[in-house]
C-alpha atoms as a PDB file:
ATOM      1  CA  UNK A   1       0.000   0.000   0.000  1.00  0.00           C
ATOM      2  CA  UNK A   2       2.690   2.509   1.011  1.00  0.00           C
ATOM      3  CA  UNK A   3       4.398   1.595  -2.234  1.00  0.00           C
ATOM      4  CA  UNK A   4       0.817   2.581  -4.529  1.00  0.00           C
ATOM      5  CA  UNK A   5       0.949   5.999  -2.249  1.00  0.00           C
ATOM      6  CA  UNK A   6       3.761   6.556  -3.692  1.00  0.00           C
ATOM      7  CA  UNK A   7       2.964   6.231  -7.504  1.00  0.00           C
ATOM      8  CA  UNK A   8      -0.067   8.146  -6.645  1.00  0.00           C
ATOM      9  CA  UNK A   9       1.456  10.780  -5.349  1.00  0.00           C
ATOM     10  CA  UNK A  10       4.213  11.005  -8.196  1.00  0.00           C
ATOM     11  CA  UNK A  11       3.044  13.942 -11.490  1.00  0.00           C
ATOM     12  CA  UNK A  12       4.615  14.766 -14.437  1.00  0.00           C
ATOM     13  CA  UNK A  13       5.214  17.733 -16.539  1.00  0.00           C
ATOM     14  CA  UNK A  14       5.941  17.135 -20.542  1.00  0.00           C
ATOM     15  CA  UNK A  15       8.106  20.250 -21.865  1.00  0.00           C
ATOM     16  CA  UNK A  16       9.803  20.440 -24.936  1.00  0.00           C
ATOM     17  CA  UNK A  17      13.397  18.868 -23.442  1.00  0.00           C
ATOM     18  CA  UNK A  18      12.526  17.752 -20.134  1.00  0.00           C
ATOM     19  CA  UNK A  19       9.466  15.139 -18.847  1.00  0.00           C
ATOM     20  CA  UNK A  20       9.766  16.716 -14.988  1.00  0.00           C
ATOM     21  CA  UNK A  21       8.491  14.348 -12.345  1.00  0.00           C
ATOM     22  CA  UNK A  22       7.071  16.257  -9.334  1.00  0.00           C
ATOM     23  CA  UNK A  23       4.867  15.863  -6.655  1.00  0.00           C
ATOM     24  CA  UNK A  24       2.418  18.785  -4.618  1.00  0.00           C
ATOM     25  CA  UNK A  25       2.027  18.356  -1.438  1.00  0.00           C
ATOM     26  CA  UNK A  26      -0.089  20.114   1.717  1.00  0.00           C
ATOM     27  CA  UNK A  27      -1.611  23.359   1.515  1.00  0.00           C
ATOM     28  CA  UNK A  28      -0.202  26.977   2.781  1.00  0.00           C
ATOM     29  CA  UNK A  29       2.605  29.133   1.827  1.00  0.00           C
ATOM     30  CA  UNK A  30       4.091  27.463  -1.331  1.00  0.00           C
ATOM     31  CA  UNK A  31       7.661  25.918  -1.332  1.00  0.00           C
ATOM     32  CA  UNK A  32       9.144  24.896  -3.819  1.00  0.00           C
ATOM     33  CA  UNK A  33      12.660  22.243  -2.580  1.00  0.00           C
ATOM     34  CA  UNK A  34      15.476  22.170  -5.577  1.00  0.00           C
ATOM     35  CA  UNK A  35      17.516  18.912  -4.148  1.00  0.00           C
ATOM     36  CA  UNK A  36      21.361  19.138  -4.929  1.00  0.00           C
ATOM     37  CA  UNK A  37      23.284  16.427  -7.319  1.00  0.00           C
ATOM     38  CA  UNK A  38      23.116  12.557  -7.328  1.00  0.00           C
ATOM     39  CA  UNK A  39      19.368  13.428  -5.518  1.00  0.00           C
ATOM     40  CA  UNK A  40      15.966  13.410  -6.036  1.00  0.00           C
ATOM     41  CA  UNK A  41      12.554  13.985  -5.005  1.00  0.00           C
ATOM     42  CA  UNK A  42      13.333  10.834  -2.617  1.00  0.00           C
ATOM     43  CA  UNK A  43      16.024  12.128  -0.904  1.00  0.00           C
ATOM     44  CA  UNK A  44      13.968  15.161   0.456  1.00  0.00           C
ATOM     45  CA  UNK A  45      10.810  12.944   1.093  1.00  0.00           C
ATOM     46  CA  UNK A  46      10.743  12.682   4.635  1.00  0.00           C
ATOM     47  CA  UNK A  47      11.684  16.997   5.648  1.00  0.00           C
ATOM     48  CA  UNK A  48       8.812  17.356   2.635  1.00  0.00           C
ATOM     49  CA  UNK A  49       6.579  15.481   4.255  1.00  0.00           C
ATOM     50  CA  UNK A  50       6.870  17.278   7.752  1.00  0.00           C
ATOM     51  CA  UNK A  51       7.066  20.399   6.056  1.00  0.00           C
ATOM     52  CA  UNK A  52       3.937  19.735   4.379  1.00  0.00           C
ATOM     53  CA  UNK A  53       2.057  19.516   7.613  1.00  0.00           C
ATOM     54  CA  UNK A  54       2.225  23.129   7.475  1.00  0.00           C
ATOM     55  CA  UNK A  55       2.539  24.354   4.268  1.00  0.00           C
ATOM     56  CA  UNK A  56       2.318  23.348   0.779  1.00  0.00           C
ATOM     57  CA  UNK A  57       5.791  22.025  -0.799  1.00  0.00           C
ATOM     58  CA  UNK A  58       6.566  21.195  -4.306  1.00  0.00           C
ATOM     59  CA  UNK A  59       9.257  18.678  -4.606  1.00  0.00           C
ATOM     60  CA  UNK A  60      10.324  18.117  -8.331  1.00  0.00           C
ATOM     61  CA  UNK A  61      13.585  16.092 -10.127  1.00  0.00           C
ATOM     62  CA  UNK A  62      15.819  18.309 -11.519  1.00  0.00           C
ATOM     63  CA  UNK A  63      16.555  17.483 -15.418  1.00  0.00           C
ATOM     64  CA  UNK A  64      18.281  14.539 -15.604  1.00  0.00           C
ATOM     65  CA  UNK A  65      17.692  13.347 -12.214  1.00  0.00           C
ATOM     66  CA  UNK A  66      15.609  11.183 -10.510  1.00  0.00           C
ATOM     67  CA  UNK A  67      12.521  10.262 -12.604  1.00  0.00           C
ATOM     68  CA  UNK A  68      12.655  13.679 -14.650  1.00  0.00           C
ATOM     69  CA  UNK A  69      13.831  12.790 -18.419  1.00  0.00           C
ATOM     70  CA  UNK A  70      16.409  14.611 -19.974  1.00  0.00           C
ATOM     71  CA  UNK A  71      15.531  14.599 -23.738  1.00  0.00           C
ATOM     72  CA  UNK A  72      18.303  16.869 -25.024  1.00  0.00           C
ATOM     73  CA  UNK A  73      22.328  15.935 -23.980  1.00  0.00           C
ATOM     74  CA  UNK A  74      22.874  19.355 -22.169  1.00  0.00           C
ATOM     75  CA  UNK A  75      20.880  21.501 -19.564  1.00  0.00           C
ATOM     76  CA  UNK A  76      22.176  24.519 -18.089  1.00  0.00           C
ATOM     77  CA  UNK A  77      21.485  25.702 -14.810  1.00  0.00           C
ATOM     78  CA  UNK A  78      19.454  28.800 -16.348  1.00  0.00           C
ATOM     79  CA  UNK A  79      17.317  26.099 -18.324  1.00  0.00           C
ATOM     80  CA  UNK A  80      17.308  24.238 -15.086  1.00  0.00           C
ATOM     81  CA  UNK A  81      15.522  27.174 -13.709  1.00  0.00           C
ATOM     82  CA  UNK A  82      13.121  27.758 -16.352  1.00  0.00           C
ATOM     83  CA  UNK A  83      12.140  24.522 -16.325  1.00  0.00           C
ATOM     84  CA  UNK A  84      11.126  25.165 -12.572  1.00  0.00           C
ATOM     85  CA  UNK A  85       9.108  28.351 -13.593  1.00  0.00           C
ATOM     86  CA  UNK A  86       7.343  26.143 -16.236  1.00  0.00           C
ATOM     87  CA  UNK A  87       6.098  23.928 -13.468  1.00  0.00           C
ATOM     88  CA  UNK A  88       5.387  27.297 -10.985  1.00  0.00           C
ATOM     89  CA  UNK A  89       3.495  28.610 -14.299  1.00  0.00           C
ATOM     90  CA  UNK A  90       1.943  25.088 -14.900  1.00  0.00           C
ATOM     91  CA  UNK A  91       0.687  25.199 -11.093  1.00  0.00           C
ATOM     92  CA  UNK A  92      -1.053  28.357 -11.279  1.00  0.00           C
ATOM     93  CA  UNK A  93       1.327  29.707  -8.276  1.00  0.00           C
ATOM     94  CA  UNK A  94       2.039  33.452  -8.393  1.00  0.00           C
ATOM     95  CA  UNK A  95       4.471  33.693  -5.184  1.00  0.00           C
ATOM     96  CA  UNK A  96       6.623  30.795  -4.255  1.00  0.00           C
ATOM     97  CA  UNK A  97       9.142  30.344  -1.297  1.00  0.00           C
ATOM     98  CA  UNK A  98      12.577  29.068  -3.017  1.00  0.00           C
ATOM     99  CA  UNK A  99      14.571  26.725  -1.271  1.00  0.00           C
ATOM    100  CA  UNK A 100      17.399  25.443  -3.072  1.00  0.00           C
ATOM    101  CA  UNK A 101      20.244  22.324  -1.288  1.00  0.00           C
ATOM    102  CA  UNK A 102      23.270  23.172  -3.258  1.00  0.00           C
ATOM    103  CA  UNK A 103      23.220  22.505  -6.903  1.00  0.00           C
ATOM    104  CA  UNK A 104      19.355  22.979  -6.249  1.00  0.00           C
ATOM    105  CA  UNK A 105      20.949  26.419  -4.473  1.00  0.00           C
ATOM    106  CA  UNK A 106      22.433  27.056  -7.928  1.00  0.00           C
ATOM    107  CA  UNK A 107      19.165  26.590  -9.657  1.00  0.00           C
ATOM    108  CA  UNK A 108      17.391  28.829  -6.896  1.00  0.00           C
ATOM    109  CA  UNK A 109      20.275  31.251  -7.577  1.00  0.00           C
ATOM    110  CA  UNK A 110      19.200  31.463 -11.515  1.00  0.00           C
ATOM    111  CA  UNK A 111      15.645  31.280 -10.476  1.00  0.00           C
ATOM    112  CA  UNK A 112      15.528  34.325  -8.494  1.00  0.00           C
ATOM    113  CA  UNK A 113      17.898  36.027 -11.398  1.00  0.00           C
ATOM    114  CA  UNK A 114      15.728  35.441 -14.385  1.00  0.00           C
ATOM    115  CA  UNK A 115      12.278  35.474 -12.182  1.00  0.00           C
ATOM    116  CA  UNK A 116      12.884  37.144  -9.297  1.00  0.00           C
ATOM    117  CA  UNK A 117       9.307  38.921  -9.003  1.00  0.00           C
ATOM    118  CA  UNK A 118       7.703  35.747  -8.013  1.00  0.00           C
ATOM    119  CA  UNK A 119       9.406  34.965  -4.965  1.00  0.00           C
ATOM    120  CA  UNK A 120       8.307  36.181  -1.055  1.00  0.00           C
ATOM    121  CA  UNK A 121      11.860  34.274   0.257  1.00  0.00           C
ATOM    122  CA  UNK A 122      15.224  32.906  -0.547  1.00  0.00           C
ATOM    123  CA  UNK A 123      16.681  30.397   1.390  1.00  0.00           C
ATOM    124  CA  UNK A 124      20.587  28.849   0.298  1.00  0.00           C
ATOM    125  CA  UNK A 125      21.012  25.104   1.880  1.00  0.00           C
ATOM    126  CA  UNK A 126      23.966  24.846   1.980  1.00  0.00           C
ATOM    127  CA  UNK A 127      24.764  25.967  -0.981  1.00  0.00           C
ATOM    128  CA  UNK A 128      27.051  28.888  -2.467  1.00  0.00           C
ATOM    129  CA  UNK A 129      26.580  31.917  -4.892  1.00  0.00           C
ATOM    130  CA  UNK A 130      30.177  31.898  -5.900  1.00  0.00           C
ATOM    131  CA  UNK A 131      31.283  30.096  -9.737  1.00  0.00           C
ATOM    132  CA  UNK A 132      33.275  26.741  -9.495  1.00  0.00           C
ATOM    133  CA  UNK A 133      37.055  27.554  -8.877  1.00  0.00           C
ATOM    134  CA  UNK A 134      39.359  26.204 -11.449  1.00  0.00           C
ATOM    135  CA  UNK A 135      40.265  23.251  -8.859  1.00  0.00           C
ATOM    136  CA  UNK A 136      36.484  22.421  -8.846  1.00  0.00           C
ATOM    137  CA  UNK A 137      36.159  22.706 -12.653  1.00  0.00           C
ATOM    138  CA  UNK A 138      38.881  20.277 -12.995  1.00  0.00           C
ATOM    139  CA  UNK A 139      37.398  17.641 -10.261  1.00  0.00           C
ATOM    140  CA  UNK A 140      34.096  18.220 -12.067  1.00  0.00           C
ATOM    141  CA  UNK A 141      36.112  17.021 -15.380  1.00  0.00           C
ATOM    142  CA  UNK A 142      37.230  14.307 -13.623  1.00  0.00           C
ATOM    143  CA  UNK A 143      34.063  13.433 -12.298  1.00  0.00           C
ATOM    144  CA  UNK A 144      33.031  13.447 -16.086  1.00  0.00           C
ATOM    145  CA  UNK A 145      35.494  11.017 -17.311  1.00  0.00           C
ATOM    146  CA  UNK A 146      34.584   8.597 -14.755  1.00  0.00           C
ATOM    147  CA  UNK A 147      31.365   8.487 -16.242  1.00  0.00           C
ATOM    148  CA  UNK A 148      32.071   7.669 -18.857  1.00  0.00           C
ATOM    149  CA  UNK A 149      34.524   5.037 -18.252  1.00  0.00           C
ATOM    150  CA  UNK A 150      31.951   3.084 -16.726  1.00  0.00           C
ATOM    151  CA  UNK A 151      32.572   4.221 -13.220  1.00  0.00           C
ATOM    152  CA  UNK A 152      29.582   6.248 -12.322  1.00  0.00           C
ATOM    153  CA  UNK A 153      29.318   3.833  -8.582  1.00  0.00           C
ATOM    154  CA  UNK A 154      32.558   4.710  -7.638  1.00  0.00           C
ATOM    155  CA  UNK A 155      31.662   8.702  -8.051  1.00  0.00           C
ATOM    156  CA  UNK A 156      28.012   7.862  -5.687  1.00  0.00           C
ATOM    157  CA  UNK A 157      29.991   5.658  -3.108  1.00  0.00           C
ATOM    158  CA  UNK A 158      32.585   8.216  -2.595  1.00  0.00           C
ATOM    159  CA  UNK A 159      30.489  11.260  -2.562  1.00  0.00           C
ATOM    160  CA  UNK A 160      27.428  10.431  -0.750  1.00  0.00           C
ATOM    161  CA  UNK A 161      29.014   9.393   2.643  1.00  0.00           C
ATOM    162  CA  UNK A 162      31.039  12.819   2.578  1.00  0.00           C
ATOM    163  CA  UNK A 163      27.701  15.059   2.326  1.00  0.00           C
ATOM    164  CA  UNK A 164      27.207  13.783   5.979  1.00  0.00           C
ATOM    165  CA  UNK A 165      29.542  15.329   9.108  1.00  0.00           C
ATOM    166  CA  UNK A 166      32.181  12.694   9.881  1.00  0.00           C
ATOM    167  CA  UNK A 167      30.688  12.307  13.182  1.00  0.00           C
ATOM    168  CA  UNK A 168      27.567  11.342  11.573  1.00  0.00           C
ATOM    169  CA  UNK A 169      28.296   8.891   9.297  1.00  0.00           C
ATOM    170  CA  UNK A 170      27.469   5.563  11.612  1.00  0.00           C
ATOM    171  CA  UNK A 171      24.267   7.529  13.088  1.00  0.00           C
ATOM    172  CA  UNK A 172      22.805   8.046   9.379  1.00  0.00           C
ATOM    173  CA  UNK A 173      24.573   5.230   7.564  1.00  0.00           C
ATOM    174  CA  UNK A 174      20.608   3.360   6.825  1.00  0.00           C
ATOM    175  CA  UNK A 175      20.365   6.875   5.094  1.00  0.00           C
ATOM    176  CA  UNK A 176      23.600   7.132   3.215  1.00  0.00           C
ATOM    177  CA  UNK A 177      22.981   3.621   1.985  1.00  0.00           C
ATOM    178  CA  UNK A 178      19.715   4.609   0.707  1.00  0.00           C
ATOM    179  CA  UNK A 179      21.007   8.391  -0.605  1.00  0.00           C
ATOM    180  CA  UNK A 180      23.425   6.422  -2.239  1.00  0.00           C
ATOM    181  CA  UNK A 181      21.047   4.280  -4.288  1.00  0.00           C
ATOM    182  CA  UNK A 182      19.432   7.229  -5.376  1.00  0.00           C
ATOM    183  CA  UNK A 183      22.741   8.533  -6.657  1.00  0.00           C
ATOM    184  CA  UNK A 184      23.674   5.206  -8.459  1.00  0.00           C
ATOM    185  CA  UNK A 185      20.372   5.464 -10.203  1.00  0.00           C
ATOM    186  CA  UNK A 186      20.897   8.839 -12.209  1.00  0.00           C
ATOM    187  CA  UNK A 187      21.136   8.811 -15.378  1.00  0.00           C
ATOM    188  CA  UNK A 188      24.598   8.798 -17.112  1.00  0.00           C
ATOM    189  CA  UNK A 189      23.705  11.712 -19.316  1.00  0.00           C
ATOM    190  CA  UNK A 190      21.772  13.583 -16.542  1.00  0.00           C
ATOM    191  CA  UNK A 191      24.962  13.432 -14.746  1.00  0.00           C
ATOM    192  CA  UNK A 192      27.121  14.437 -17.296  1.00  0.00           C
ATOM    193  CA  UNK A 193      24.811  17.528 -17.907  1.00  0.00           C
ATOM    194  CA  UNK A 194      24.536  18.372 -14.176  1.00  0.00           C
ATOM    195  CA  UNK A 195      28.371  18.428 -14.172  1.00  0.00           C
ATOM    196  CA  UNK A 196      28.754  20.541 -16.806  1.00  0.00           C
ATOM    197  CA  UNK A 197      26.296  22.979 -15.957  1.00  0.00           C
ATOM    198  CA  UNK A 198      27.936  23.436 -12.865  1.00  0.00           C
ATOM    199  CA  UNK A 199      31.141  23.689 -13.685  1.00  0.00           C
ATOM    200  CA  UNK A 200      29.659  26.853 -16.603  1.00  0.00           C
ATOM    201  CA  UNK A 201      27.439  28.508 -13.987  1.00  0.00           C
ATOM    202  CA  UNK A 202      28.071  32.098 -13.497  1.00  0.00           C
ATOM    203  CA  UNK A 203      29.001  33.881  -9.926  1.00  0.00           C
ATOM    204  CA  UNK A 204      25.557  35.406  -8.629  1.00  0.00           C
ATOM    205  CA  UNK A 205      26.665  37.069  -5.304  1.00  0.00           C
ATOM    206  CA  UNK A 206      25.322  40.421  -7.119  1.00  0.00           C
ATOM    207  CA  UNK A 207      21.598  38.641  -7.440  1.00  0.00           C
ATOM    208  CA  UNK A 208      21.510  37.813  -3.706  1.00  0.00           C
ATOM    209  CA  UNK A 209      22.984  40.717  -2.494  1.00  0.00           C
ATOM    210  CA  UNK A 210      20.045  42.774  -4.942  1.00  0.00           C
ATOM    211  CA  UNK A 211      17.121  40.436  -3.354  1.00  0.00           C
ATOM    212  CA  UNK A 212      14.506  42.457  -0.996  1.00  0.00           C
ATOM    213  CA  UNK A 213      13.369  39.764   0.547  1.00  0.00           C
ATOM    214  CA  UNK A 214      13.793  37.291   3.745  1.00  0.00           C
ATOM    215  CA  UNK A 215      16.565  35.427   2.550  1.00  0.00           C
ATOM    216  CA  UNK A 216      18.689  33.278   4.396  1.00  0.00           C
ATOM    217  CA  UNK A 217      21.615  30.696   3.923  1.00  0.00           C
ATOM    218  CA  UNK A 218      21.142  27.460   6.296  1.00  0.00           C
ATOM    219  CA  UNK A 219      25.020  26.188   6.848  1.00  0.00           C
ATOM    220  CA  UNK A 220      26.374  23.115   8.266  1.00  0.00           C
ATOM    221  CA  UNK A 221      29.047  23.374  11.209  1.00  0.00           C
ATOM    222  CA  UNK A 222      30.717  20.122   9.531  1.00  0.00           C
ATOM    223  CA  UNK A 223      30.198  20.550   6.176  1.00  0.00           C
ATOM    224  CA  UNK A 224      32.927  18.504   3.796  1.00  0.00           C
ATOM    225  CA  UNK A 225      32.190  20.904   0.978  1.00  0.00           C
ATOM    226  CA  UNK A 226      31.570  24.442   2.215  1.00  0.00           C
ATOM    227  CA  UNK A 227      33.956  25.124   5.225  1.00  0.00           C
ATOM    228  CA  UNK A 228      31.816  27.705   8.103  1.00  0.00           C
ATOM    229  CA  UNK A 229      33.818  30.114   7.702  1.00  0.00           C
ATOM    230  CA  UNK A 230      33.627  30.618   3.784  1.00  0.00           C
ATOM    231  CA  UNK A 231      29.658  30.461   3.906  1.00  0.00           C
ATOM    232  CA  UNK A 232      29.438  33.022   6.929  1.00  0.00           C
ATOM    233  CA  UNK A 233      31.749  34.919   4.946  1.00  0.00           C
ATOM    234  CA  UNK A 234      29.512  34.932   1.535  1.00  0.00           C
ATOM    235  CA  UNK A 235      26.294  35.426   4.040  1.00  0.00           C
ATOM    236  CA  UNK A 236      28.060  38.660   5.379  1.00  0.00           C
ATOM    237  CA  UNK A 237      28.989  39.744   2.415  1.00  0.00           C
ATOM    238  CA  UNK A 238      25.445  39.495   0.885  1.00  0.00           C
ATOM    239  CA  UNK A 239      23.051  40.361   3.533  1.00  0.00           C
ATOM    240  CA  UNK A 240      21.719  36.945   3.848  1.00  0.00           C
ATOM    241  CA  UNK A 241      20.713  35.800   7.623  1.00  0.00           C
ATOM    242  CA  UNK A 242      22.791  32.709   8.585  1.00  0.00           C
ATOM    243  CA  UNK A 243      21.740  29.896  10.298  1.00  0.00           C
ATOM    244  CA  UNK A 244      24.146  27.488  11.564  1.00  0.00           C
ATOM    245  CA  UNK A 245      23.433  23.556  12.022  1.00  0.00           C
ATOM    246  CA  UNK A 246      25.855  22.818  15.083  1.00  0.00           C
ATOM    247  CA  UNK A 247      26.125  19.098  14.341  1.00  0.00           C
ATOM    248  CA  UNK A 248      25.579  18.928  10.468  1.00  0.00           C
ATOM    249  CA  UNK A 249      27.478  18.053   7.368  1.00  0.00           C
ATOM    250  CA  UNK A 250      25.735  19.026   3.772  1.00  0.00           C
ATOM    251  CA  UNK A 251      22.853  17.311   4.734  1.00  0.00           C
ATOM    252  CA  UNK A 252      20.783  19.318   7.444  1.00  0.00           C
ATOM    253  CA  UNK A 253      17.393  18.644   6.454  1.00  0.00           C
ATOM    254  CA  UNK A 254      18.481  14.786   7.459  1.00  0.00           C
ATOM    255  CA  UNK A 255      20.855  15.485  10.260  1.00  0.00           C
ATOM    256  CA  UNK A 256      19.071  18.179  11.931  1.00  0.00           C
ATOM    257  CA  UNK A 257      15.538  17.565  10.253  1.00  0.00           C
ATOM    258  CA  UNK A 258      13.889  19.727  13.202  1.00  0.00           C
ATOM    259  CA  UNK A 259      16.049  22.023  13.678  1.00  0.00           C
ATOM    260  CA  UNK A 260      15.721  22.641   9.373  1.00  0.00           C
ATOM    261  CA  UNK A 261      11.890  22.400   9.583  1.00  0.00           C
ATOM    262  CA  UNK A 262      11.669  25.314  12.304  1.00  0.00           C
ATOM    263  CA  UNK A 263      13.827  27.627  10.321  1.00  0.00           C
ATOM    264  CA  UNK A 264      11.971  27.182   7.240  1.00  0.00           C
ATOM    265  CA  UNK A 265       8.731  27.837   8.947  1.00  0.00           C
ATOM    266  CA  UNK A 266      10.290  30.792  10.830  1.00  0.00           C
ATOM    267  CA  UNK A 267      11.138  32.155   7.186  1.00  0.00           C
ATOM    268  CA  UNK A 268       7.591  31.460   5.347  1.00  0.00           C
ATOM    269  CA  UNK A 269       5.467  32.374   7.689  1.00  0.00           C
ATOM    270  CA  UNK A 270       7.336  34.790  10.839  1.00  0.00           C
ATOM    271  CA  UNK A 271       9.270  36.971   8.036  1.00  0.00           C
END
């Protein structure tokens, strides 16, 4: 039965170079989640179901990820984005709360660039406004050529346990196992695509910084991929409220699920 609840629950959008798989959830203050790489509407499933006690939430796969079919071989972050507003405009909603877990923060980043009149808030999770550094465009390269060599389980089984805090990792290994079988499930091309759009994405400290609105970056105190101080840094810098997970890794909304929940209620409906 729980497996039928599922299916049921599972909608799809048909656009030009995407089929976007999404799901509507609740009723309130709209959010819309943008999960990060290697995830999916899955991986945010049990924060979007709490959250949707209170609100209503939109969960949706990214191009190329999840259940969400990437017809074309490339897909920018900017198309990324569009593709989002082409599911706001397909929903009828006029005002949406963006909340974006890093690539997703990228695509919330474009999001409030190109559409930035339909948004009441902002939130970054854990997630960064600043372009790839030429380090990270040459890891993303790498990342590319493993994929293509076949090696695409090596790139999940690496990256997924690092997401989480070190100090977290026998706590929430049920959840990295399962996180990880997400991640071995996307698509070779979507990954591909994902990796280059990253790596191509422009710096958008300017758009944040320009946003009159509640907007607020949630940050991990362990995070593997975005050290404190560079994200309190960026948050300074941009006028964005910081709130810091004490115990958390890249993964908050799993690792400090109520602690997550009460700051995104705080911004949709106390801002």
């Amino acid at each position: 039965m729980f497996i039928k609840l599922k299916l049921d629950m599972d909608q799809y959008l048909e656009l030009e170079n995407y089929r976007l798989r999404y799901r509507d959830l609740g009723k309130g203050n709209t959010v819309v989640l943008l999960h990060g790489y290697l995830e999916s509407i899955e991986t945010f499933e049990t924060f979007a179901n709490d959250l949707s006690r209170l609100a209503r939430v939109i969960t949706v796969d990214l191009p190329g990820h999840g259940d969400s079919e990437l017809k074309c071989d490339s897909c920018s972050i900017d198309q990324m984005a569009e593709a989002v507003n082409h599911l706001a405009e397909h929903l009828k909603l006029k005002k949406i709360n963006i909340i974006g877990h890093s690539m997703g923060g990228y695509v919330a980043l474009a999001f409030a660039d190109l559409f930035g009149e339909k948004l009441e808030s902002f939130c970054l999770f854990h997630s960064t406004p600043n372009p790839d550094t030429d380090e990270k465009r040459n890891n993303r390269k790498k990342e590319i050529e493993l994929v293509k060599s076949g090696k695409k389980e090596l790139i999940c089984k690496t990256s997924i346990p690092n997401t989480f805090s070190n100090n977290n990792l026998k706590k929430y290994a049920h959840e990295i196992e399962r996180i990880t079988k997400i991640a071995c499930n996307t698509p070779d091309k979507g990954i591909i695509a994902a990796l280059e759009a990253m790596m191509n994405r422009p710096d958008r400290n300017h758009v944040v910084k320009a946003l009159d609105m509640p907007k607020v970056s949630i940050m991990g105190k362990m995070d593997n991929f975005i050290p404190l101080q560079v994200a309190g840094q960026i948050a300074k810098e941009n006028n964005l409220t910081p709130f810091v997970l004490q115990t958390s890794g890249h993964m908050g909304f799993i690792e400090q699920r109520q602690e997550c929940l009460r700051e995104v209620f705080r911004i949709i409906y106390e801002c």
